[in-house]
Protein backbone atom coordinates (compact mmCIF):
# COMPACT_ATOMS: atom_id res chain seq x y z
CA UNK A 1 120.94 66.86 60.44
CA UNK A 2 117.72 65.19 59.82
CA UNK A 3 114.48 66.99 59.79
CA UNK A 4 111.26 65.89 60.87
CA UNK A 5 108.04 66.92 59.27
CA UNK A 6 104.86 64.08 60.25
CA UNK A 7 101.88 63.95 58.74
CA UNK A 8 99.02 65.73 60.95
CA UNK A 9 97.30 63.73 63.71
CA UNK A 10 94.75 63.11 65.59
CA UNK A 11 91.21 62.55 63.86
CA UNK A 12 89.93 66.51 63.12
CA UNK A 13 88.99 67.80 59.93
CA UNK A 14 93.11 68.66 58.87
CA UNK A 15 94.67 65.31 59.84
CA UNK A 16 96.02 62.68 57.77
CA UNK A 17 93.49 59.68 58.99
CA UNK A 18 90.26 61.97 57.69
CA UNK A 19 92.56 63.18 54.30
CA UNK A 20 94.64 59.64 53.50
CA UNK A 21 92.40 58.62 50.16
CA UNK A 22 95.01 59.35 47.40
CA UNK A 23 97.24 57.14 49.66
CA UNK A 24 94.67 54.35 50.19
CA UNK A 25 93.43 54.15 46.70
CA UNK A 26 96.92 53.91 45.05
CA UNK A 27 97.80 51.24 47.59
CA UNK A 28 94.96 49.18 46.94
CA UNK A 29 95.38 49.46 43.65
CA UNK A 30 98.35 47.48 43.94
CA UNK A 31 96.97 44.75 46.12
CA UNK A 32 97.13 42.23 43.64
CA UNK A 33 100.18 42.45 43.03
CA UNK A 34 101.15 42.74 46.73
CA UNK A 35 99.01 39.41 46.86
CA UNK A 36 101.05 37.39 43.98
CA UNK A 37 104.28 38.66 45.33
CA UNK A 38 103.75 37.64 48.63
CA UNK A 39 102.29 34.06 47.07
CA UNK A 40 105.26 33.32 44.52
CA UNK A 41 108.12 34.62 46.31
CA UNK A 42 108.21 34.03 49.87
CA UNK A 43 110.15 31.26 51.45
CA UNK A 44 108.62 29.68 53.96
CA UNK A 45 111.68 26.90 54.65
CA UNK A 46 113.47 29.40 56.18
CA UNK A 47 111.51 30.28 58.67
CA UNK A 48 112.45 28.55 61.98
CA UNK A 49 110.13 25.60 62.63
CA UNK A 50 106.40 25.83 63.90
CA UNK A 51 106.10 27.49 66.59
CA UNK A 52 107.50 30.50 65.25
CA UNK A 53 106.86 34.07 64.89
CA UNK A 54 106.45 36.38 61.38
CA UNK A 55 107.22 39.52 61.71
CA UNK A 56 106.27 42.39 59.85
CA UNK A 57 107.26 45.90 59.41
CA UNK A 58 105.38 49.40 57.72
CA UNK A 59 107.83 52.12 57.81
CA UNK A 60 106.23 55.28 57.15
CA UNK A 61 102.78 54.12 58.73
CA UNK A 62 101.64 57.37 59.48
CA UNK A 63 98.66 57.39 61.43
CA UNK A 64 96.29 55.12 59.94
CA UNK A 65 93.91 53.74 58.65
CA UNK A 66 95.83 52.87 55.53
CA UNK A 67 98.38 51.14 56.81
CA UNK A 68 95.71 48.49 58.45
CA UNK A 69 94.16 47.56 55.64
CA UNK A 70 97.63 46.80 54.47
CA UNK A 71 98.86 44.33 56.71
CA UNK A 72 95.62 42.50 56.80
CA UNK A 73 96.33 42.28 52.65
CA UNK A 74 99.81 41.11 53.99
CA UNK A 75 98.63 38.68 56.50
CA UNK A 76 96.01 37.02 54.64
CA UNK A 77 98.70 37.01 51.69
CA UNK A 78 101.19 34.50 53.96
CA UNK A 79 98.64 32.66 55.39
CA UNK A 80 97.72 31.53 52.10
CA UNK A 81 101.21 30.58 51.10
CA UNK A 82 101.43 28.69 54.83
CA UNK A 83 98.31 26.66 54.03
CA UNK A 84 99.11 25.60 50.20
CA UNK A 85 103.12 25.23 50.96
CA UNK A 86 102.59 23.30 54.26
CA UNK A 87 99.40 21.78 54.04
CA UNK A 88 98.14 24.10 57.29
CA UNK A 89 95.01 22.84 57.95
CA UNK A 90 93.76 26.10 60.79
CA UNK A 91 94.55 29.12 61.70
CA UNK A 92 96.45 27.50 65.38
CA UNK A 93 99.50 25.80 62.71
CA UNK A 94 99.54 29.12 61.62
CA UNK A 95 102.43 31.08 62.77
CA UNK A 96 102.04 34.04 65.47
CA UNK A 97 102.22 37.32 63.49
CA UNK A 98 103.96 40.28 65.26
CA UNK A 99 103.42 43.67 63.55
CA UNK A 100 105.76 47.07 63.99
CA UNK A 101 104.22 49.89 62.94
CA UNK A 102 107.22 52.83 62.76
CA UNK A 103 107.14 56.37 61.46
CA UNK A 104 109.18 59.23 62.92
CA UNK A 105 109.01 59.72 66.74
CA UNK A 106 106.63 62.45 66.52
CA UNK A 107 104.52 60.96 64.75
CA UNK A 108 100.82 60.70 66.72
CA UNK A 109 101.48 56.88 67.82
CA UNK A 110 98.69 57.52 70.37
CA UNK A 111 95.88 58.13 68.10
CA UNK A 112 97.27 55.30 65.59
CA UNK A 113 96.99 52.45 68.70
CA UNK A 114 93.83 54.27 69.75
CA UNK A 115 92.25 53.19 66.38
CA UNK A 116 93.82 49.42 65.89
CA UNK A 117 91.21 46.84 64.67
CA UNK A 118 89.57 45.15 67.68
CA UNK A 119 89.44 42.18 65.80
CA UNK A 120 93.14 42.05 64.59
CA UNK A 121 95.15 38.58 64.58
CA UNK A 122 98.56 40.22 65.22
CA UNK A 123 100.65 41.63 67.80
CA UNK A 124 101.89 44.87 67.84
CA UNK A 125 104.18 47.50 68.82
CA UNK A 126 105.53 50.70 67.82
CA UNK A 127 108.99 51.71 66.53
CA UNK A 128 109.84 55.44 66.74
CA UNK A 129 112.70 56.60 64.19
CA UNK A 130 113.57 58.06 60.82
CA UNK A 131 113.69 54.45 58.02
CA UNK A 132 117.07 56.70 56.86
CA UNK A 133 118.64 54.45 59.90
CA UNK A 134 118.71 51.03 61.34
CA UNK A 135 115.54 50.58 63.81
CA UNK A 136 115.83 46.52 64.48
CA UNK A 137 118.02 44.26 65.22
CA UNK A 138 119.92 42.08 62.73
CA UNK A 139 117.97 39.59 60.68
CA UNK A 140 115.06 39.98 62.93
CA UNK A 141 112.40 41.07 59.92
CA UNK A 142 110.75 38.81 57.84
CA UNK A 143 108.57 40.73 55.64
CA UNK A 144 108.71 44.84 55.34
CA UNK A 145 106.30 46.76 53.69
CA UNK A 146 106.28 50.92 52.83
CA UNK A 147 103.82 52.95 50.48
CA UNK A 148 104.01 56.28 49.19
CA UNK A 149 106.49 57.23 52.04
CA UNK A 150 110.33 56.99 50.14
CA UNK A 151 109.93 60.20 48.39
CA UNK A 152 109.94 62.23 51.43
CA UNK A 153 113.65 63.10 51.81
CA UNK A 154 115.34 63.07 55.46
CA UNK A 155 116.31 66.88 54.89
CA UNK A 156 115.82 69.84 52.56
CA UNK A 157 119.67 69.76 50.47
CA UNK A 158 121.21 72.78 51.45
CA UNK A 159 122.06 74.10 48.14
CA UNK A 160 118.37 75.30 47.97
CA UNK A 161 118.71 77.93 50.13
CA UNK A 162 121.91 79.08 49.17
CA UNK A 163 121.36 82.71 47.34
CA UNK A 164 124.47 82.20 45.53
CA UNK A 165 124.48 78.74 44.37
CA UNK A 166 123.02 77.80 41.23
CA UNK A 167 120.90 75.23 42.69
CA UNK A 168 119.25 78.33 44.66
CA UNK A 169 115.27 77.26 44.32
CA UNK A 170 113.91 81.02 43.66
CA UNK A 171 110.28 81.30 43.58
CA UNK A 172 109.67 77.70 43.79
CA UNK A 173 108.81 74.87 46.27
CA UNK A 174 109.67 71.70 44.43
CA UNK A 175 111.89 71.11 41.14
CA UNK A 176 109.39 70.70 38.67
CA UNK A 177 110.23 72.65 35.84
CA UNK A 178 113.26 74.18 37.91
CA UNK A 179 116.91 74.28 36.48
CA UNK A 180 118.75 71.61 36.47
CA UNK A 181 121.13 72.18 38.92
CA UNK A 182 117.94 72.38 41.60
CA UNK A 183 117.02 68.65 40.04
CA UNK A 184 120.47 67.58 40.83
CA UNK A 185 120.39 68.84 44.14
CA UNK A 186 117.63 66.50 44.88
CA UNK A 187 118.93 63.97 43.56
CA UNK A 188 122.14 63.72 45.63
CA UNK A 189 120.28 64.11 48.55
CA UNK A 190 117.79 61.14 47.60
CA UNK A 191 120.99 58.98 46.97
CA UNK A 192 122.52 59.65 50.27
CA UNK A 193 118.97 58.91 52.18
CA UNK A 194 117.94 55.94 49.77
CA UNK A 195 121.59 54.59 50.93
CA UNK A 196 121.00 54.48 54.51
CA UNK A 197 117.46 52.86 53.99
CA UNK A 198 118.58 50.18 52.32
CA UNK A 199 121.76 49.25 54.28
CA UNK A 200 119.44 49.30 57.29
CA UNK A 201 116.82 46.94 55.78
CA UNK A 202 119.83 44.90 54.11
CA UNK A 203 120.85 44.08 58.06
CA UNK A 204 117.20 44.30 59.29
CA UNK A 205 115.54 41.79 57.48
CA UNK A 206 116.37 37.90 57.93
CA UNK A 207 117.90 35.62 55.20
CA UNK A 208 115.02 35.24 52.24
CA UNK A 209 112.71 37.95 53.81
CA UNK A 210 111.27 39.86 51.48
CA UNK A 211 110.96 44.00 51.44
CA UNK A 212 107.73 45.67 49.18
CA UNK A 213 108.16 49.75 48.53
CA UNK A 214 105.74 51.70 46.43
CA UNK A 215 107.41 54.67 45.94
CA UNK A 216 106.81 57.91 43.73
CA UNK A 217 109.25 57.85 40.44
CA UNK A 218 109.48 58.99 37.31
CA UNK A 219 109.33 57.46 33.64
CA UNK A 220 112.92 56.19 31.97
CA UNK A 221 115.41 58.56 30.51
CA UNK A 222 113.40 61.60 31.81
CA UNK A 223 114.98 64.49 34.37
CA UNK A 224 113.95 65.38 37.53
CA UNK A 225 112.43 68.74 36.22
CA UNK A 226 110.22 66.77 33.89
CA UNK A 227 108.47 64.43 35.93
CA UNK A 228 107.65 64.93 39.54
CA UNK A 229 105.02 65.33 42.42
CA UNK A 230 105.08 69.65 41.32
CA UNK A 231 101.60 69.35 39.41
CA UNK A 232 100.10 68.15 42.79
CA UNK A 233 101.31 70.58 44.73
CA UNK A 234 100.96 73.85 42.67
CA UNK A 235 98.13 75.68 44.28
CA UNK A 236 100.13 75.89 47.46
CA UNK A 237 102.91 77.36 45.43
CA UNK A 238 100.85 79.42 43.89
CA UNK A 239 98.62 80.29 46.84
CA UNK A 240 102.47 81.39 48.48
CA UNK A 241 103.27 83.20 45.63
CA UNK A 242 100.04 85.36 45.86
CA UNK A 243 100.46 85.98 49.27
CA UNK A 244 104.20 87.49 48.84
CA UNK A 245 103.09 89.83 46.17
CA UNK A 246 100.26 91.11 47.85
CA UNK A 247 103.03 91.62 51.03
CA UNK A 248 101.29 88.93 53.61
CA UNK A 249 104.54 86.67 53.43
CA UNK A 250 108.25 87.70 52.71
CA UNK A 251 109.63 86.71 49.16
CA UNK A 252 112.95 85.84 51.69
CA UNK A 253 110.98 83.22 53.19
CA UNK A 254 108.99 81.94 50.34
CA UNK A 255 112.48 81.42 48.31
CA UNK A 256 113.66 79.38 51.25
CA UNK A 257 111.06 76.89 51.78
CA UNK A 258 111.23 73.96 49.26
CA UNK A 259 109.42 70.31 49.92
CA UNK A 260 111.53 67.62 50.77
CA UNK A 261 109.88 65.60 48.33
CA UNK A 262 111.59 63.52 45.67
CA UNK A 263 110.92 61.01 42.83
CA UNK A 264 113.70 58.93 41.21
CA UNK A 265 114.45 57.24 38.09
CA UNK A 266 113.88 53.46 37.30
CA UNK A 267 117.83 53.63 36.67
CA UNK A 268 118.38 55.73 39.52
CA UNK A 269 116.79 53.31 41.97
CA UNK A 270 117.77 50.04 40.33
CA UNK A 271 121.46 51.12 40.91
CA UNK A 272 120.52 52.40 44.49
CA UNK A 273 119.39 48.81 45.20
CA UNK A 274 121.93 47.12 43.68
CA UNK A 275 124.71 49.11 45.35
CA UNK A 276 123.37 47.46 48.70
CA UNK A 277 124.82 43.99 48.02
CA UNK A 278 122.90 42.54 50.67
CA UNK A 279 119.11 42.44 48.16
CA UNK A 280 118.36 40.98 45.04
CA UNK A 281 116.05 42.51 42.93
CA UNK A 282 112.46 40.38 42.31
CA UNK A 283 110.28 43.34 40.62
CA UNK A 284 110.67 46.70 39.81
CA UNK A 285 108.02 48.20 37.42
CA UNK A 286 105.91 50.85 36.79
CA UNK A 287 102.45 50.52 37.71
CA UNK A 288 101.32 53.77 36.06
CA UNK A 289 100.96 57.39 36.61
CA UNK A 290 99.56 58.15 39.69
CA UNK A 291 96.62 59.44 40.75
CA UNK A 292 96.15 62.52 40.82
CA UNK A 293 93.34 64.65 42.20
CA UNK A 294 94.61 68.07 43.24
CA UNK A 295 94.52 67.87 46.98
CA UNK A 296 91.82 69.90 48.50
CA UNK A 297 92.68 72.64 51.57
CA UNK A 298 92.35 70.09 54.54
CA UNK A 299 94.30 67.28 52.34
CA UNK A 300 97.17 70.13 51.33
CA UNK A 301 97.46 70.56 55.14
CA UNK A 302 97.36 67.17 56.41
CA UNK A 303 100.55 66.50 54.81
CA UNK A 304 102.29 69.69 54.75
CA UNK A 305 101.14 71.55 57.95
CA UNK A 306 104.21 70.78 59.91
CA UNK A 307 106.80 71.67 57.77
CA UNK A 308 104.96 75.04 56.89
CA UNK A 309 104.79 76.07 60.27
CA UNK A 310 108.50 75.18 60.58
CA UNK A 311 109.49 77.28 58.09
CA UNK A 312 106.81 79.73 58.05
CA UNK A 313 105.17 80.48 60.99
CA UNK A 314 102.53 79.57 63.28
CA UNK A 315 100.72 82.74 62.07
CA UNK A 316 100.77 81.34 58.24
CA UNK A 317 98.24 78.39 58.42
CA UNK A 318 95.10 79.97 58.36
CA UNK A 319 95.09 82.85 56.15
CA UNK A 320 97.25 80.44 54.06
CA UNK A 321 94.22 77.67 53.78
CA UNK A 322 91.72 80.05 53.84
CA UNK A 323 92.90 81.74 50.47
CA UNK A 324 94.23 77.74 49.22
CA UNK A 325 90.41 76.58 49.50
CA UNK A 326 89.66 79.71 47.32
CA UNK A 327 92.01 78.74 44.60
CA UNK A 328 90.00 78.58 41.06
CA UNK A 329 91.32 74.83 40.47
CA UNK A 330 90.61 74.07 43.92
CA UNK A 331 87.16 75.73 44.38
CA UNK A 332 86.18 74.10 40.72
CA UNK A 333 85.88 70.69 42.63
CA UNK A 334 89.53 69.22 43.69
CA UNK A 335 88.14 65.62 43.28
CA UNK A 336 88.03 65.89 39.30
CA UNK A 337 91.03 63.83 38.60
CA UNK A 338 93.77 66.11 36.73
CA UNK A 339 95.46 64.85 33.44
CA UNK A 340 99.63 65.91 33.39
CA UNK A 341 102.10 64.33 31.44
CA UNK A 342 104.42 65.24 34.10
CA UNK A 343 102.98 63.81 36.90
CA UNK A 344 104.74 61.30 38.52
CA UNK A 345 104.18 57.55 38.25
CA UNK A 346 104.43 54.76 40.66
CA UNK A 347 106.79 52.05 41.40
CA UNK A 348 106.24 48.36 42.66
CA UNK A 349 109.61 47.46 43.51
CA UNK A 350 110.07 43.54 45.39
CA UNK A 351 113.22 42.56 46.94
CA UNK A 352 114.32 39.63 48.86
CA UNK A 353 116.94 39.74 51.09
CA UNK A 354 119.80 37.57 49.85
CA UNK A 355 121.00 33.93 51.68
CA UNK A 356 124.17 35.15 52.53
C-alpha cells in the first residue's frame, strides 16, 4: 500500500516554500537545456489546429515557488518554437496554455494557489494523486515536466524492517554504504514504482508530447551502496543515532525507519524507459553531481517532517531539531558546499511520446 509523506506546508520557518533552494538551484541549472529541448524537439504539427489548448503537467510540484519559475521557463520555451515554426506574429495566435499542478493529495494545494503569480498567462488547476498511477485521461498531455521528485519511492520495501531478512536496514536510514542486499531491496521497489509512472505517462501524454524528469541517479557501473542521496542526509542519521544511545529514542524504532529515497542507474533507468513501449528516448545524460550543501535544521525538516512523525512520534520533532541544528557539520555553517565522491548526480532525461 502506498505511503504518503509531503513536503511541509504552509509558509513558516520549517516548510518547503521558505527551505526549496537546493531544489531551485539544481533546476535552474538545467534551464538551458530545458530551453533547447523544448526548442528542437517539440512538434508543433500535431497539435490540433489554432485555436487549441497546450497543456502542461508538474508532478511532484510540491508547494511552490519552484515549480513556477518552471513553467514560465516552459511556457516561454513553446512560445518561442510557436513563433519561429509558425510565423506567430502575438501572443493572441498563441495557443491557450492550461497548467496542472499535482503532488499527493495531502499535499498543501491551498497555500500553493494562495501564492500563484498574479501576472501568470496560464490556466490552472490542481490534480491530487500519487505520479505511481494514471491521473489524466488518455492522450490528453502535451508536455510533462518533474524535478528532483522520482527518487522518492511510493513505499518503504518491506524487507527493511524485517529482523530476519538480510536486507534488514540495522542502524541505518538509507543504503549508502549498507549491504547489498538493502541496495537491492531498493532497487526492486524503484522498478515496480518507476513502472507504473511511466505506463501512466505512456497513456497520459498525446501522440509526440514530450515528458522532461530530472531525477537523482547514480554514475555507470556503480551500486546502490556507492552512490546515493546518504551523504546529504547523515546528520539526521547521526543525530538518531545519538539520541538512541543516550536512551531518548528506541534502537527498535530507529532500525525501522529507513527513507524512501532512491537513485538509479543510467542502465537501470534506460531499461525502465524502454520497457514502456509507448516512449522513445530523446536525452538521457548526466548533468553532474549534485549539489550538495548539507541541509540545515529547518531544510532537514521541510522534507522529512512527515514521515518522521509517522514513524516516530509527534513527541520526536523538537528535541530531534533542536540537537540536529547543534550538529558540528551543521553548526560549522551548512551552506559550505560539501565535496563526496558518493554523492549522487543528476539526470536530464527527454522523452517523447511515440506516434503510435
Amino acid at each position: 500500500m502506498a505511503e504518503e509523506f509531503p513536503m511541509t506546508g504552509g509558509d513558516g520557518p520549517n516548510s518547503y516554500a521558505k527551505n526549496s533552494n537546493a531544489a531551485a538551484k539544481a533546476a535552474d541549472g538545467a534551464k538551458a537545456m530545458l530551453v533547447a529541448a523544448i526548442f528542437e524537439n517539440l512538434d508543433i504539427e500535431t497539435l490540433q489546429s489554432r485555436p487549441t489548448t497546450f497543456r502542461i503537467a508538474d508532478l511532484g510540484c510540491s508547494v511552490g515557488p519552484n515549480t513556477f519559475i518552471q513553467v514560465d521557463n516552459i511556457i516561454d520555451a513553446v512560445s518561442q518554437k510557436y513563433h519561429k515554426k509558425s510565423k506567430v506574429q502575438s501572443a493572441g495566435e498563441l495557443p491557450e496554455f492550461q497548467v496542472y499542478f499535482s503532488d499527493l493529495v495531502s499535499n498543501d494545494f491551498n497555500y500553493l494557489f494562495s501564492t500563484l503569480p498574479r501576472d501568470r498567462q496560464y490556466f490552472t488547476a490542481g490534480v491530487p494523486g500519487s505520479f505511481h498511477g494514471r491521473l489524466f485521461p488518455e492522450a490528453s498531455l502535451n508536455f510533462v515536466y518533474s524535478a528532483y521528485a522520482l527518487h522518492w519511492l511510493s513505499k518503504i520495501p518491506d524487507e527493511l524492517r524485517d529482523i530476519n531478512s538480510p536486507a534488514f536496514n540495522k542502524g541505518r536510514i538509507l543504503y549508502g554504504n549498507a549491504p547489498y542486499e538493502v541496495g537491492q531491496a531498493y532497487s526492486a521497489q524503484y522498478a515496480k514504482d518507476i513502472k507504473s509512472f511511466f505506463h501512466a505517462r505512456g497513456q497520459e501524454l498525446a501522440p509526440g508530447g514530450l515528458m522532461l524528469l530530472l531525477i537523482p541517479g547514480r554514475p555507470h557501473g556503480t551500486l546502490p551502496a556507492q552512490n546515493s542521496l546518504a551523504p546529504y542526509f547523515q546528520p539526521l542519521e547521526s543525530t538518531l543515532a545519538d539520541m538512541v544511545n543516550e536512551g531518548l529514542l528506541s534502537e527498535d524504532k530507529f532500525d525501522s525507519f529507513n527513507l524512501p529515497v532512491y537513485c538509479p542507474s543510467v542502465e537501470e533507468l534506460r531499461l525502465l524507459i524502454e520497457e514502456n513501449g509507448r516512449l522513445d528516448i530523446l536525452t538521457l545524460e548526466s548533468i553532474g553531481q549534485m549539489p550538495f550543501s548539507l541541509p540545515s535544521a529547518q531544510g532537514c525538516r521541510a522534507g522529512t517532517e512527515s514521515i518522521l512523525r509517522k514513524h516516530l512520534g509527534d513527541e520526536i520533532i523538537e528535541p530531534l531539531f533542536d540537537r540536529y541544528s547543534k550538529n558540528k557539520n551543521i553548526a560549522a555553517g551548512s551552506a559550505s558546499l560539501v565535496h563526496d565522491d558518493s554523492m549522487a548526480v543528476g539526470f536530464f532525461v527527454l522523452v517523447k511520446r511515440k506516434l503510435l
